[in-house]
Protein backbone atom coordinates (compact mmCIF):
# COMPACT_ATOMS: atom_id res chain seq x y z
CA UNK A 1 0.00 0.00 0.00
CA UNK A 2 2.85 2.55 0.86
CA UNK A 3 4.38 1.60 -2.28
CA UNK A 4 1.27 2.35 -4.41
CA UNK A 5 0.99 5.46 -2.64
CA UNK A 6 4.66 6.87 -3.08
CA UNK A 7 4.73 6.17 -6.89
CA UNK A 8 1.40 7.86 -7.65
CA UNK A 9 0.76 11.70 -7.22
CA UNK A 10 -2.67 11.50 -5.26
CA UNK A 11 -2.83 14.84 -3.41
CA UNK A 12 -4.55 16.15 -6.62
CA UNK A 13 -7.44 13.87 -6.15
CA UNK A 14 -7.62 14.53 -2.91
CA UNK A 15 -7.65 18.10 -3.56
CA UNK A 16 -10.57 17.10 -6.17
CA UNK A 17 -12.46 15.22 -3.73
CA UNK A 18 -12.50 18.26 -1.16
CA UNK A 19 -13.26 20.69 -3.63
CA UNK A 20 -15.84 18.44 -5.04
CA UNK A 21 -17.18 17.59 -1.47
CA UNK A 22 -17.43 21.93 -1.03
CA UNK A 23 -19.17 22.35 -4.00
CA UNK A 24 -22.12 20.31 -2.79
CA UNK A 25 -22.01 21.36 0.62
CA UNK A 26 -22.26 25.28 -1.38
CA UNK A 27 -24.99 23.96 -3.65
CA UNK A 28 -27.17 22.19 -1.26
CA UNK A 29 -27.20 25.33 1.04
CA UNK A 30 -28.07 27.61 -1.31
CA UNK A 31 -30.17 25.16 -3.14
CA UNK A 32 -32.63 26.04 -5.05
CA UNK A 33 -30.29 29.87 -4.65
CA UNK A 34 -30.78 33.33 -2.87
CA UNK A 35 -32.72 36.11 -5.26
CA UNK A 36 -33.00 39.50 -4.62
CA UNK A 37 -35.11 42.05 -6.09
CA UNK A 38 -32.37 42.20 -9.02
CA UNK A 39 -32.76 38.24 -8.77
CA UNK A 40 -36.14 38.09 -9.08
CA UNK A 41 -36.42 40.28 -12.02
CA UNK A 42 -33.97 38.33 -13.97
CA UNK A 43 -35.26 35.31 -13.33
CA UNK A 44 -39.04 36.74 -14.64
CA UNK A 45 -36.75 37.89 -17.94
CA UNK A 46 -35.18 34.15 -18.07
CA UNK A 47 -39.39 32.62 -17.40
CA UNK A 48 -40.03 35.22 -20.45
CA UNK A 49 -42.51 36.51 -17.95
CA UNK A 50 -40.81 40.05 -18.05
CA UNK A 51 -39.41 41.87 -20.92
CA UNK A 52 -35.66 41.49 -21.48
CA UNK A 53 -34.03 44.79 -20.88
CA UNK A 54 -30.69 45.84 -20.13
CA UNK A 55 -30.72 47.31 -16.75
CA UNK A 56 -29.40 43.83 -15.68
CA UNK A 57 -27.34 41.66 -17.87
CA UNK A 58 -29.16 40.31 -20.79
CA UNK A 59 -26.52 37.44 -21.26
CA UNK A 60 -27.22 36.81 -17.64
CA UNK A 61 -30.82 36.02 -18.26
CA UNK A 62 -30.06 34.33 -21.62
CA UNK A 63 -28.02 31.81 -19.50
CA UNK A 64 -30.58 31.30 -16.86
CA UNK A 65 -33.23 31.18 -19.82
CA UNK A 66 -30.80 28.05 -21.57
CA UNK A 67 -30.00 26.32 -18.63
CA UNK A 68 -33.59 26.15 -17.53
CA UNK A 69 -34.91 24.45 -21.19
CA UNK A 70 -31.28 22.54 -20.89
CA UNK A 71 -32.35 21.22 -16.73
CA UNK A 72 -35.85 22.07 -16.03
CA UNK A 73 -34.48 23.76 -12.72
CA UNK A 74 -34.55 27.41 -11.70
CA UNK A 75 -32.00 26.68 -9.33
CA UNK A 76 -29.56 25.65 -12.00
CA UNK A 77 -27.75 28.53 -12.08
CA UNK A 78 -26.82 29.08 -8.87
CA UNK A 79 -25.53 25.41 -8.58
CA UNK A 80 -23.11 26.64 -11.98
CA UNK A 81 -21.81 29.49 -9.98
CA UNK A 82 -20.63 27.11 -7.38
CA UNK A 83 -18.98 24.64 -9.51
CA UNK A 84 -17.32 28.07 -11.66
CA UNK A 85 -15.72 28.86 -8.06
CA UNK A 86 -14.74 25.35 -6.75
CA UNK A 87 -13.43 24.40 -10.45
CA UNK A 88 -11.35 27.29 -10.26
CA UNK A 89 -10.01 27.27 -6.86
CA UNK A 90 -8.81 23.30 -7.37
CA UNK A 91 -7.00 23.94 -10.34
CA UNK A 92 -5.34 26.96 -8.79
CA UNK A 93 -4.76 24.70 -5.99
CA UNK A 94 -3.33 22.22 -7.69
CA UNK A 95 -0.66 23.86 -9.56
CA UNK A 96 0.54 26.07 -6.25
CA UNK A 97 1.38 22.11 -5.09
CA UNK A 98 2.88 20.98 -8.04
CA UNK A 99 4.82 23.96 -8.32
CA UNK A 100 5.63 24.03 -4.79
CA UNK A 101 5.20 20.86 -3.15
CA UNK A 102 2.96 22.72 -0.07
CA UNK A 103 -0.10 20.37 0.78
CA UNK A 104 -0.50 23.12 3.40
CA UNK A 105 -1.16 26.00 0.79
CA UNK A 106 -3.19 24.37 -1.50
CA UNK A 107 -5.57 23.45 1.08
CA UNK A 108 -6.00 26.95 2.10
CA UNK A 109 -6.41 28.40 -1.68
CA UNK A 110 -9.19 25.65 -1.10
CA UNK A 111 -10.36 27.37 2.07
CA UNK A 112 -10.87 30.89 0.33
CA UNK A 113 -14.11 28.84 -0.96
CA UNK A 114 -15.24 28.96 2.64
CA UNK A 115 -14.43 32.36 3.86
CA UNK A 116 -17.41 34.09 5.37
CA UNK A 117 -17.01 37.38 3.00
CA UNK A 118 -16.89 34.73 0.42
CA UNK A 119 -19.42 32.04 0.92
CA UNK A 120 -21.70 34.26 2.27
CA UNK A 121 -22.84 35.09 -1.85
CA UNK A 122 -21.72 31.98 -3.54
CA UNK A 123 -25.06 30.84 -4.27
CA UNK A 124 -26.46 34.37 -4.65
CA UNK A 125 -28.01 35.25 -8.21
CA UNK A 126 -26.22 38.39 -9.00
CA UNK A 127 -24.13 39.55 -11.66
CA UNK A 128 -21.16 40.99 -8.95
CA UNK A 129 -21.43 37.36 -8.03
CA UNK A 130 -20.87 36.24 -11.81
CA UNK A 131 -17.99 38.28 -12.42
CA UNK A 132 -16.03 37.46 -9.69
CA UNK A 133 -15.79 33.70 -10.37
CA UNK A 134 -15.18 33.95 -14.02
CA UNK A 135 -12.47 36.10 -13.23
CA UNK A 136 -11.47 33.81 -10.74
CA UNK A 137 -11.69 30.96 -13.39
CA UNK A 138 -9.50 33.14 -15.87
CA UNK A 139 -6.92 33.17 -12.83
CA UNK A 140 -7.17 29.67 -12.84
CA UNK A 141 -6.56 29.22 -16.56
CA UNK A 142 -2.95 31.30 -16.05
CA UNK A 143 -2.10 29.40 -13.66
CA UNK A 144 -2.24 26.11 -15.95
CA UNK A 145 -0.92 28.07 -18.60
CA UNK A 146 2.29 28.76 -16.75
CA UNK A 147 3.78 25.47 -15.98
CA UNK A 148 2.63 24.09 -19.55
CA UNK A 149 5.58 22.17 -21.78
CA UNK A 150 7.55 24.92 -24.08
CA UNK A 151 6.08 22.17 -27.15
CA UNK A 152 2.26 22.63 -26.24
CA UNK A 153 1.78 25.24 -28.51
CA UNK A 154 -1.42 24.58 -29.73
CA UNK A 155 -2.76 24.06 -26.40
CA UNK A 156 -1.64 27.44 -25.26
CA UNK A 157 -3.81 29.03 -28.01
CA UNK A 158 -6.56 26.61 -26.90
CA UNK A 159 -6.12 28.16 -23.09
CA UNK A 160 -5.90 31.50 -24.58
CA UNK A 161 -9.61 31.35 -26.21
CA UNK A 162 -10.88 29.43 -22.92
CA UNK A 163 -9.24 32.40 -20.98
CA UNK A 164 -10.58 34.89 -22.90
CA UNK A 165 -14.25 33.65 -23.04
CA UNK A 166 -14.35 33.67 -19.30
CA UNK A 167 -13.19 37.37 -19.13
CA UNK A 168 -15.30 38.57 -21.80
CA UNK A 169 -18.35 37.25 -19.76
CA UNK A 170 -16.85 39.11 -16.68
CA UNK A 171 -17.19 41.84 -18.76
CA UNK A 172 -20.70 41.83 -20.27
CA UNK A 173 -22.55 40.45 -16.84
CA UNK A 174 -20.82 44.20 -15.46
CA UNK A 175 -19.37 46.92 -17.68
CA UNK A 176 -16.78 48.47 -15.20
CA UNK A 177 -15.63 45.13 -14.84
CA UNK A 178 -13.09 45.68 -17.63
CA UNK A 179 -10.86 47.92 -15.06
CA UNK A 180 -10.48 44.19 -13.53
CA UNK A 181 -10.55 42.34 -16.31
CA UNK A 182 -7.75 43.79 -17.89
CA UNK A 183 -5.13 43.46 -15.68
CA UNK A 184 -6.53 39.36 -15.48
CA UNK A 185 -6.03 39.45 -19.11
CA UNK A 186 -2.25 40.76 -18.73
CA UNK A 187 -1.32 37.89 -16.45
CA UNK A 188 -2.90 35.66 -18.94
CA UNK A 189 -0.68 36.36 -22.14
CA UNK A 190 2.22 36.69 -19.46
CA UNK A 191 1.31 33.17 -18.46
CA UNK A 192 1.06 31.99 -21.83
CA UNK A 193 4.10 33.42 -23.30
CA UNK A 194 6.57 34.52 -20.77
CA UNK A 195 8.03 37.08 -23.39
CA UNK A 196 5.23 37.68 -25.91
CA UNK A 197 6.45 39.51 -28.63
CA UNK A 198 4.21 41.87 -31.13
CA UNK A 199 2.46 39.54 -32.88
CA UNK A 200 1.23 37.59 -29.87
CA UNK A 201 0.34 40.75 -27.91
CA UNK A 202 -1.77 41.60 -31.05
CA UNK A 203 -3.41 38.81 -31.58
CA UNK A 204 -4.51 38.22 -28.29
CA UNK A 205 -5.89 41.70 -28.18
CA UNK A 206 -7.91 41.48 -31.02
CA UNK A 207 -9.10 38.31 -29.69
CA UNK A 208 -10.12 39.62 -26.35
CA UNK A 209 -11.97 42.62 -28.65
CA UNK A 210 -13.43 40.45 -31.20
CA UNK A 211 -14.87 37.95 -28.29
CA UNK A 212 -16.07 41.07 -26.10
CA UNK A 213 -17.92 43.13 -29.76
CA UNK A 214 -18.99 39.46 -31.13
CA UNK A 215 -20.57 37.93 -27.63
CA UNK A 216 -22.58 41.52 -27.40
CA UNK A 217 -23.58 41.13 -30.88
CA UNK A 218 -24.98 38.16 -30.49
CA UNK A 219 -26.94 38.42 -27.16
CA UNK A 220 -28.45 41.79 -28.62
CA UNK A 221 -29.63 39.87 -31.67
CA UNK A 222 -31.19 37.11 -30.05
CA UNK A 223 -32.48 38.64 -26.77
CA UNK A 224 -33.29 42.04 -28.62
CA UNK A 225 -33.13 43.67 -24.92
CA UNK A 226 -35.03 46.65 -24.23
CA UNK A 227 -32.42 49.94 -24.19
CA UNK A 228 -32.60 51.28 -20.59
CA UNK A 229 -29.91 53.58 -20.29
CA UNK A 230 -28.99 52.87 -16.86
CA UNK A 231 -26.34 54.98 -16.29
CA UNK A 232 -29.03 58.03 -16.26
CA UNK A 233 -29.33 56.95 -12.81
CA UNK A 234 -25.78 57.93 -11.90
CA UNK A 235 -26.25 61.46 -13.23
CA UNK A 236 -29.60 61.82 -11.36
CA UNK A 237 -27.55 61.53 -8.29
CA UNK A 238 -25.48 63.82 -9.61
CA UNK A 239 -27.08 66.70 -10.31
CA UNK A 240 -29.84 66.46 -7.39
CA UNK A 241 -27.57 66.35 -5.00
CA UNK A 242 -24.81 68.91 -6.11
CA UNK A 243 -26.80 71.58 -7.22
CA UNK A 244 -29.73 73.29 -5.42
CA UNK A 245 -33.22 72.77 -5.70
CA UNK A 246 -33.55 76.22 -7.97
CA UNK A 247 -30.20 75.35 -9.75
CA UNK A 248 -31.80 71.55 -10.62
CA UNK A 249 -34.98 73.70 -11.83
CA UNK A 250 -33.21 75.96 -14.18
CA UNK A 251 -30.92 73.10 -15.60
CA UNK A 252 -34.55 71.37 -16.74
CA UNK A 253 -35.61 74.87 -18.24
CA UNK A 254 -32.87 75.31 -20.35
CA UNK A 255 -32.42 71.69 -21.32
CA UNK A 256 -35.58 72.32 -22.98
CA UNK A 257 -37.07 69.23 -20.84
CA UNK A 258 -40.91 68.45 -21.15
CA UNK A 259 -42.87 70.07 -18.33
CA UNK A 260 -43.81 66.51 -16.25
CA UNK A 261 -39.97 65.73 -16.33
CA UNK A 262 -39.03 69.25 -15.06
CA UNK A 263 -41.48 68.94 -12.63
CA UNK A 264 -40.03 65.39 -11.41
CA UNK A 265 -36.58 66.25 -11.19
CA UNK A 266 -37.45 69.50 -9.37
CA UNK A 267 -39.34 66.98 -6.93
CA UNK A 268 -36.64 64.54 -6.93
CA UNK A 269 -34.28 67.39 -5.25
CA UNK A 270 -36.56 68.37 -3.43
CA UNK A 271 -37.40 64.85 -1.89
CA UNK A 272 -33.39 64.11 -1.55
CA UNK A 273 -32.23 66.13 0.96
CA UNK A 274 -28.28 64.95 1.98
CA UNK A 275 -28.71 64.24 5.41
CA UNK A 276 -31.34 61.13 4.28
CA UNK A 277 -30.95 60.68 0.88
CA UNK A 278 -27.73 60.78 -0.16
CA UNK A 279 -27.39 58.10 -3.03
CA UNK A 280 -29.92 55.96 -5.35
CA UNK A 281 -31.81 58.49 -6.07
CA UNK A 282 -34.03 56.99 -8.81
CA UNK A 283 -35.39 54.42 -6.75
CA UNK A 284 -35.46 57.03 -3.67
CA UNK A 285 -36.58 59.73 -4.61
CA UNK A 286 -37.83 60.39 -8.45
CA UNK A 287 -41.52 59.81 -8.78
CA UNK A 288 -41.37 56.88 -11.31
CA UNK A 289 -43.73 55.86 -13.97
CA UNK A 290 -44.30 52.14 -12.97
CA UNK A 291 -46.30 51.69 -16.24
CA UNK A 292 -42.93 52.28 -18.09
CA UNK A 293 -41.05 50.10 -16.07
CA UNK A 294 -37.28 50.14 -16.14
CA UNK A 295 -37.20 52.47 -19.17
CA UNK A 296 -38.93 55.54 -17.69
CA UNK A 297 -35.98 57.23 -16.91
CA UNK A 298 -34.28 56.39 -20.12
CA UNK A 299 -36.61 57.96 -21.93
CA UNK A 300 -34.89 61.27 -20.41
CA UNK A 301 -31.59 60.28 -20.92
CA UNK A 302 -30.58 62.76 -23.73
CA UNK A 303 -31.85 65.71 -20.96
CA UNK A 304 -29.95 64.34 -18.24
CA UNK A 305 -26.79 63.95 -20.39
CA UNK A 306 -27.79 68.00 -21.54
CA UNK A 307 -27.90 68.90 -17.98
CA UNK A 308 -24.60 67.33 -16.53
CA UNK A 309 -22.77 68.44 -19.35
CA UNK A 310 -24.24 72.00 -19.06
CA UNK A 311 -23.81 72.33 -15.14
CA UNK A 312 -21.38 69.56 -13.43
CA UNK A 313 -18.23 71.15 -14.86
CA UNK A 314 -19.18 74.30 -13.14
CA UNK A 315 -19.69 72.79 -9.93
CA UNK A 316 -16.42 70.82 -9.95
CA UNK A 317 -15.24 71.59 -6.40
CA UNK A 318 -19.17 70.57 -5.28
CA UNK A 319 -19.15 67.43 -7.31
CA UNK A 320 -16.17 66.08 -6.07
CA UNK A 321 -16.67 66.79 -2.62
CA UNK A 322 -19.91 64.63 -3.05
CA UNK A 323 -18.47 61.89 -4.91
CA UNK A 324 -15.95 61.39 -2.23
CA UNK A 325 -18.32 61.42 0.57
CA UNK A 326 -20.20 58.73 -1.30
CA UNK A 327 -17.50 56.86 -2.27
CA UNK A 328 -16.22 57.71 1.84
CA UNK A 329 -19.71 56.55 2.81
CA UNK A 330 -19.02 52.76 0.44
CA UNK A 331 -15.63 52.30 2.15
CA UNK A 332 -16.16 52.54 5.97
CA UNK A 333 -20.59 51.96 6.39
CA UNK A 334 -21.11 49.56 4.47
CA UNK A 335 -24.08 47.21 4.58
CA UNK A 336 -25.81 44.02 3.24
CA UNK A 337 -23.20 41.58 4.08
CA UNK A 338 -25.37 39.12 3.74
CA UNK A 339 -28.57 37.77 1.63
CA UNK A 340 -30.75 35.67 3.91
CA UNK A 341 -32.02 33.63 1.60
CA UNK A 342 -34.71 34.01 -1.10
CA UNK A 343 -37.49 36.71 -1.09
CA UNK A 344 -40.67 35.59 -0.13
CA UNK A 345 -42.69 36.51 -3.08
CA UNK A 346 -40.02 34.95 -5.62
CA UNK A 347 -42.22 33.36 -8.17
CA UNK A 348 -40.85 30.19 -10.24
CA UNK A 349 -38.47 29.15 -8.00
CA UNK A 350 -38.76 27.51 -4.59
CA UNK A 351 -37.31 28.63 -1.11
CA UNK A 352 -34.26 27.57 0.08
CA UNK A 353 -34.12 25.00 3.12
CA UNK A 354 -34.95 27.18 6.07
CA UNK A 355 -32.15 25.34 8.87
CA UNK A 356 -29.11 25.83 6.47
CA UNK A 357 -30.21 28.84 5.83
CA UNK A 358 -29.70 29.69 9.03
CA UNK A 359 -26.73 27.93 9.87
CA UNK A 360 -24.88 30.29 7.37
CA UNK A 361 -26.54 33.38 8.66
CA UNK A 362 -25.35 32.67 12.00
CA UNK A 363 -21.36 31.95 10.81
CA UNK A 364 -21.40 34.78 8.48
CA UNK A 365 -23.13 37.55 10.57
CA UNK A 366 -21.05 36.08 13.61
CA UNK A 367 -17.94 36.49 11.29
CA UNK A 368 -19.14 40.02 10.70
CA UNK A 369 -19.53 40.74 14.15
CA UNK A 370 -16.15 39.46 15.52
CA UNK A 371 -14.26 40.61 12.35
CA UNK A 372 -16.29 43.32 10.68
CA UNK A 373 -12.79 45.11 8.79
CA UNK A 374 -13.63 41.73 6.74
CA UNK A 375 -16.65 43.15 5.23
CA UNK A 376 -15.36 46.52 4.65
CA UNK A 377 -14.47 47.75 1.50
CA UNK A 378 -11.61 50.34 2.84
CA UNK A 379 -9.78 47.36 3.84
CA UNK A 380 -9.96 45.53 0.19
CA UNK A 381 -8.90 48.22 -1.11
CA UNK A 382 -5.61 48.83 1.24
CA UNK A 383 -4.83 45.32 0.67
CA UNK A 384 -5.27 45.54 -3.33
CA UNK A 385 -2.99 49.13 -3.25
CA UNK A 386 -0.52 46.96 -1.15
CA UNK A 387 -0.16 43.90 -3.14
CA UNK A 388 0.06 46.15 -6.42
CA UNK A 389 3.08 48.15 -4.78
CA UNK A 390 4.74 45.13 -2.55
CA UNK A 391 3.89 41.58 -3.89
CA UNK A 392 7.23 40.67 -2.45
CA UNK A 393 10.15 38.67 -4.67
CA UNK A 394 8.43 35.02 -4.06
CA UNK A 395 7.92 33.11 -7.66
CA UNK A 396 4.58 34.05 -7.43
CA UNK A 397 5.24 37.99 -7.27
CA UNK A 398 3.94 38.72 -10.76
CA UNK A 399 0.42 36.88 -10.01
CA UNK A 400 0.41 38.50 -6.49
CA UNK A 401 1.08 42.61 -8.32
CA UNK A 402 -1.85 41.51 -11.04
CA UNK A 403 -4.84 40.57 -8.48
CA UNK A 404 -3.56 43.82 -6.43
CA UNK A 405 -3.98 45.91 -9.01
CA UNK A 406 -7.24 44.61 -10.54
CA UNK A 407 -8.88 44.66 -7.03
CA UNK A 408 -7.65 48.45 -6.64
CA UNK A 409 -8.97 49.27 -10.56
CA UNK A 410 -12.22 48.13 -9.79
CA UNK A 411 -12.59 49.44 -6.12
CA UNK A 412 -11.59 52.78 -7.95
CA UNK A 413 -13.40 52.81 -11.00
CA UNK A 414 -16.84 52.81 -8.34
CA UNK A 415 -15.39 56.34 -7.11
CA UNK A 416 -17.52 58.46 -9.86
CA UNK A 417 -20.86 55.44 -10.42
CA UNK A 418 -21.12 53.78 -6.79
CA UNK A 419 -24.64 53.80 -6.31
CA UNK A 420 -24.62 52.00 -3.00
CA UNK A 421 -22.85 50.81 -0.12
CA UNK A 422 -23.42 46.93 -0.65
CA UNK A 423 -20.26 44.76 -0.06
CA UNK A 424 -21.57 42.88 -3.76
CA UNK A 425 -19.99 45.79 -5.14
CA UNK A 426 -16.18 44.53 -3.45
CA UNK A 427 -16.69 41.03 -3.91
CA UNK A 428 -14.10 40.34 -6.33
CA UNK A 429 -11.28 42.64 -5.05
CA UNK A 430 -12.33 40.68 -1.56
CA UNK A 431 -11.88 37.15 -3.19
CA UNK A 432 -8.72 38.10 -5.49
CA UNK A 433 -7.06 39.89 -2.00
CA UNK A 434 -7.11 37.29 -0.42
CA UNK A 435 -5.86 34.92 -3.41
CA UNK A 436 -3.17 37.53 -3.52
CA UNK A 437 -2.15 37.19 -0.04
CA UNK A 438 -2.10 33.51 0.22
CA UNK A 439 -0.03 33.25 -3.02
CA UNK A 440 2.47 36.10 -0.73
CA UNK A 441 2.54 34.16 2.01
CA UNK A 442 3.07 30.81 -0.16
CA UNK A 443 5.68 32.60 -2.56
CA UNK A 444 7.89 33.67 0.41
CA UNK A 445 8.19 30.06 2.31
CA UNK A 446 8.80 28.77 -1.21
CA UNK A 447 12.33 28.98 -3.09
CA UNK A 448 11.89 30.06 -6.51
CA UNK A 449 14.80 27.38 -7.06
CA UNK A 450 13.41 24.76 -5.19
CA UNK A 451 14.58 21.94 -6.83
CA UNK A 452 13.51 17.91 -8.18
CA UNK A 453 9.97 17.49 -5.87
CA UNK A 454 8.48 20.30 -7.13
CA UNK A 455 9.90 20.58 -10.30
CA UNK A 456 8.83 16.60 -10.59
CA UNK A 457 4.98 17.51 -9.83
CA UNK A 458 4.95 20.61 -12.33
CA UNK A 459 5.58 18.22 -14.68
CA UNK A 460 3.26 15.99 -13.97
CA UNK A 461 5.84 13.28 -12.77
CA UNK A 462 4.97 10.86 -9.78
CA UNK A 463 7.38 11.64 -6.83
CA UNK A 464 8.65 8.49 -6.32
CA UNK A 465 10.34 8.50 -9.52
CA UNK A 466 11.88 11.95 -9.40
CA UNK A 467 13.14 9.90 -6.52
CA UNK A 468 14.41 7.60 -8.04
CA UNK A 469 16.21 9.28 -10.81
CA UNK A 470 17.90 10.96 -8.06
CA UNK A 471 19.43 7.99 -6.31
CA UNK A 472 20.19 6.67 -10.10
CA UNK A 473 22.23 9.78 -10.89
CA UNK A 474 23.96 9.39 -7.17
CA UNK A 475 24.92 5.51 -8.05
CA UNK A 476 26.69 6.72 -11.38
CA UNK A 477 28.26 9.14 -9.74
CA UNK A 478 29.63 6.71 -6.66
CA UNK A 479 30.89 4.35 -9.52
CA UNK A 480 33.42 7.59 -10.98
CA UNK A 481 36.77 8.08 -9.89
CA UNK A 482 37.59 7.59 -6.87
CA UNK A 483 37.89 10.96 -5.40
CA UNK A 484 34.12 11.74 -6.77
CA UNK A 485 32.98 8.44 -4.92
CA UNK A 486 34.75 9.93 -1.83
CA UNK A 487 32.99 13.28 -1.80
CA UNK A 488 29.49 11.68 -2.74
CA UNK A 489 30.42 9.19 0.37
C-alpha cells in the first residue's frame, strides 16, 4: 500500500475530492439559490414573464433562460456558480502544489471557498457574483498556462480562447468590470508566453476585442433587450444632490425638458435632501412611472446627459466633494453583508431550506460581528494598493502585483458610479485579495529554485520516480573516480 501510494501523485485527487465535497455542501445550502429584487427580475426575464431589458445583464438572463430548457431547474444557475468557483479554486490549488510541493497551501487556496465574505454570496443570483468567479476561473486558466511544456503550442492558443471567453463574460454580466478584467487578461498572455512579442500581444488583443464586440452582438440579436440607459441613474444623483433645488430647476428649463420631467426632477431634489438621501436616487426619490417600467428614466436620458454636461463642470469643487463622501460613505458603512435567503414573493423558484439557511446566517453575521474590517471595502482596497506596490520577490510575485492591481482598478473605477454601499460591489477585489495574499505568504516560504519534488509535480511526474532518478544519478556518480565516490560518500 505505501508503495502504491509513493509512486502515484494522489494529493490532486484529494484536492478534487474536497473541492468536489465543497461544492455540494455550497450547492445544497443555497439550493434552489438566494434572489433579490435584481434576482427576481432576472429570473421573470429568463421565465419570459418580463421583458428582457438591459438594466441587468441580458446574457445573464439568456443563461438562466438556456439552462432552464437545458435542466428544467430554476435553481440551475446558482448550482453553476458554485462549480465556476470550486473548479477554479482546485486547479489553482493544484498547480501552487505541483509547483511548490505545499499540501499546506493548497488546502488553504481551497479554504478561500469557505471564507465568510466569500461564501456568504456563492449561491447568490447576482451579476457581482458572476464576475467574480469567471475572473477567478481566468486566474485559474494562467495558472495552468504557466507550468505548460515549451512544445504545447497549440494548447496554449486553446487556453488562450478558454481564458478569454471567461473574461469577456466578466465583462458583459458588469461593464466596469473591464478595469479588472484587464489586468486578469495581462497575467494571462504573461502566463502563456513569458516574453510575448508583437504579434502575440496583437493577436490576443484582437481576440479579447473580437470575443467582447462578437458575444454583445450576439446576445443583442437574439435577446433584442429593451435599451434602458442605466447609467441616467448615476447622473440623477449627480445633479440632485450637487446643485440646489432652484439650480436643478433651471438646468430642466434650459435643457428644454418636457414640463412633467421638469417637474419630477425638481421633486426629486426636493425629496433628496443629503442628510437622508444621499445616493440611489431613482429608486429614492424620483416619482417613477411604474407603467414604463425600467425604461422611464431612459426615456430622459438625452436631458440628463444635456444637464450634466451644461452644469457639473461648473460645480467641480461641489461634485467632487460629493463623490468622495459617497465613495467615503461605500468604504467605511457599508451594509448588506449578507442575503438571507430568497425573497418571499419569488415566483418560479422555490425557497431555500430554512435550517441551512440559518446555519450560514449565524457563521457569516457572527464572522461580521467578531471581524467586521472583513466586510469593509476600505480594507480591500488597502490590501489591493498593497499587493500592487509590494507583492514581495516570491515566484509568485507577478500573479500576487496583477490581483492587487485589478482589485484596486475596480474598487476605484466605483469612485464616480457607486450607487450603494453593498459589499456585492467589493466582492471580487475581496476574493482576489485574499488569493493575492495567500499566493504572498506561499511565494515567500517557497524557493523560486526549489529543486527535483516540485519541479517533478509541475511536470506531472509521480514523486517516487523523481526519486528515483535521483538515487540513479547518485549511483553513477559513486561508480566515478575515486575521489568523486569519496565526496558523494
Amino acid at each position: 500500500m505505501r508503495s502504491y501510494l509513493s509512486d502515484r501523485p494522489l494529493w490532486p485527487w484529494v484536492l478534487a475530492a474536497v473541492a468536489a465535497f465543497c461544492c455540494w455542501g455550497t450547492a445544497m445550502v443555497f439550493s434552489p439559490g438566494y434572489l433579490s429584487l435584481d434576482s427576481v427580475d432576472q429570473l421573470q426575464q429568463a421565465l419570459g414573464k418580463q421583458t428582457l431589458t438591459d438594466w441587468h445583464p441580458p446574457v445573464m438572463a439568456l443563461l438562466w433562460r438556456a439552462l432552464i430548457e437545458l435542466t428544467g431547474r430554476p435553481g440551475a444557475l446558482a448550482a453553476l456558480q458554485a462549480l465556476v468557483l470550486w473548479s477554479a479554486l482546485w486547479v489553482i490549488a493544484w498547480r501552487v502544489w505541483a509547483r511548490t510541493g505545499r499540501k499546506g497551501g493548497s488546502l488553504a487556496v481551497l479554504a478561500i471557498g469557505v471564507a465568510p465574505y466569500i461564501v456568504n454570496f456563492t449561491g447568490v443570483v447576482w451579476k457581482d457574483v458572476e464576475m467574480a468567479f469567471t475572473l477567478l476561473a481566468a486566474c485559474a486558466v494562467a495558472f495552468v498556462a504557466r507550468d505548460l511544456p515549451a512544445d504545447r503550442t497549440r494548447t496554449r492558443w486553446v487556453l488562450l480562447v478558454v481564458g478569454v471567453l471567461f473574461i469577456t463574460y466578466a465583462i458583459l454580466v458588469r461593464k466596469n468590470a473591464v478595469l479588472a478584467g484587464l489586468p486578469v487578461f495581462y497575467l494571462l498572455v504573461r502566463a502563456l508566453w513569458p516574453t510575448p512579442g508583437r504579434r502575440k500581444w496583437l493577436v490576443s488583443v484582437v481576440a479579447l476585442i473580437a470575443a467582447a464586440v462578437m458575444s454583445s452582438g450576439l446576445v443583442s440579436a437574439v435577446g433584442k433587450p429593451v435599451e434602458t440607459r442605466q447609467l441616467s441613474q448615476i447622473l440623477l444623483d449627480d445633479l440632485v444632490h450637487v446643485l440646489s433645488v432652484d439650480q436643478v430647476r433651471k438646468a430642466a428649463g434650459e435643457a428644454a425638458t418636457t414640463p412633467d420631467f421638469q417637474q419630477a426632477m425638481v421633486t426629486t431634489a426636493e425629496r433628496c435632501k443629503p442628510e437622508k438621501n444621499l445616493s440611489d436616487a431613482y429608486w429614492r426619490c424620483y416619482p417613477r412611472d411604474l407603467s414604463a417600467g425600467l425604461a422611464d428614466l431612459g426615456r430622459h436620458a438625452d436631458e440628463l446627459n444635456a444637464m450634466w454636461i451644461s452644469e457639473i463642470p461648473r460645480h467641480l469643487p461641489q461634485y467632487a466633494e460629493y463623490r468622495l463622501q459617497v465613495f467615503s460613505k461605500v468604504m467605511f458603512q457599508g451594509r448588506y453583508q449578507f442575503q438571507n435567503g430568497s425573497l418571499a414573493n419569488a415566483p418560479g423558484i422555490g425557497e431555500p431550506d430554512a435550517r441551512r439557511t440559518a446555519m450560514l446566517r449565524y457563521y457569516v453575521t457572527g464572522m461580521f460581528r467578531d471581524l467586521p474590517f472583513l466586510f469593509a471595502g476600505w480594507f480591500w482596497l488597502a490590501v489591493g494598493v498593497t499587493l500592487s506596490i509590494r507583492p514581495g520577490r516570491g515566484q509568485y510575485a507577478t500573479q500576487v502585483r496583477v490581483l492587487g492591481i485589478s482589485a484596486a482598478l475596480y474598487m476605484a473605477g466605483y469612485l464616480p458610479t457607486v450607487p450603494a454601499g453593498d459589499f456585492r460591489y467589493f466582492y471580487w477585489p475581496a476574493l482576489a485579495g485574499t488569493l493575492g495574499l495567500l499566493l504572498l505568504w506561499v511565494g515567500r516560504r517557497t524557493k523560486a529554485a526549489d529543486g527535483g519534488e516540485a519541479k517533478a509535480r509541475a511536470a506531472g511526474e509521480p514523486e517516487a520516480e523523481a526519486g528515483r532518478a535521483e538515487h540513479a544519478n547518485e549511483g553513477e556518480a559513486a561508480t566515478g573516480s575515486g575521489a568523486e565516490a569519496r565526496a558523494h560518500a
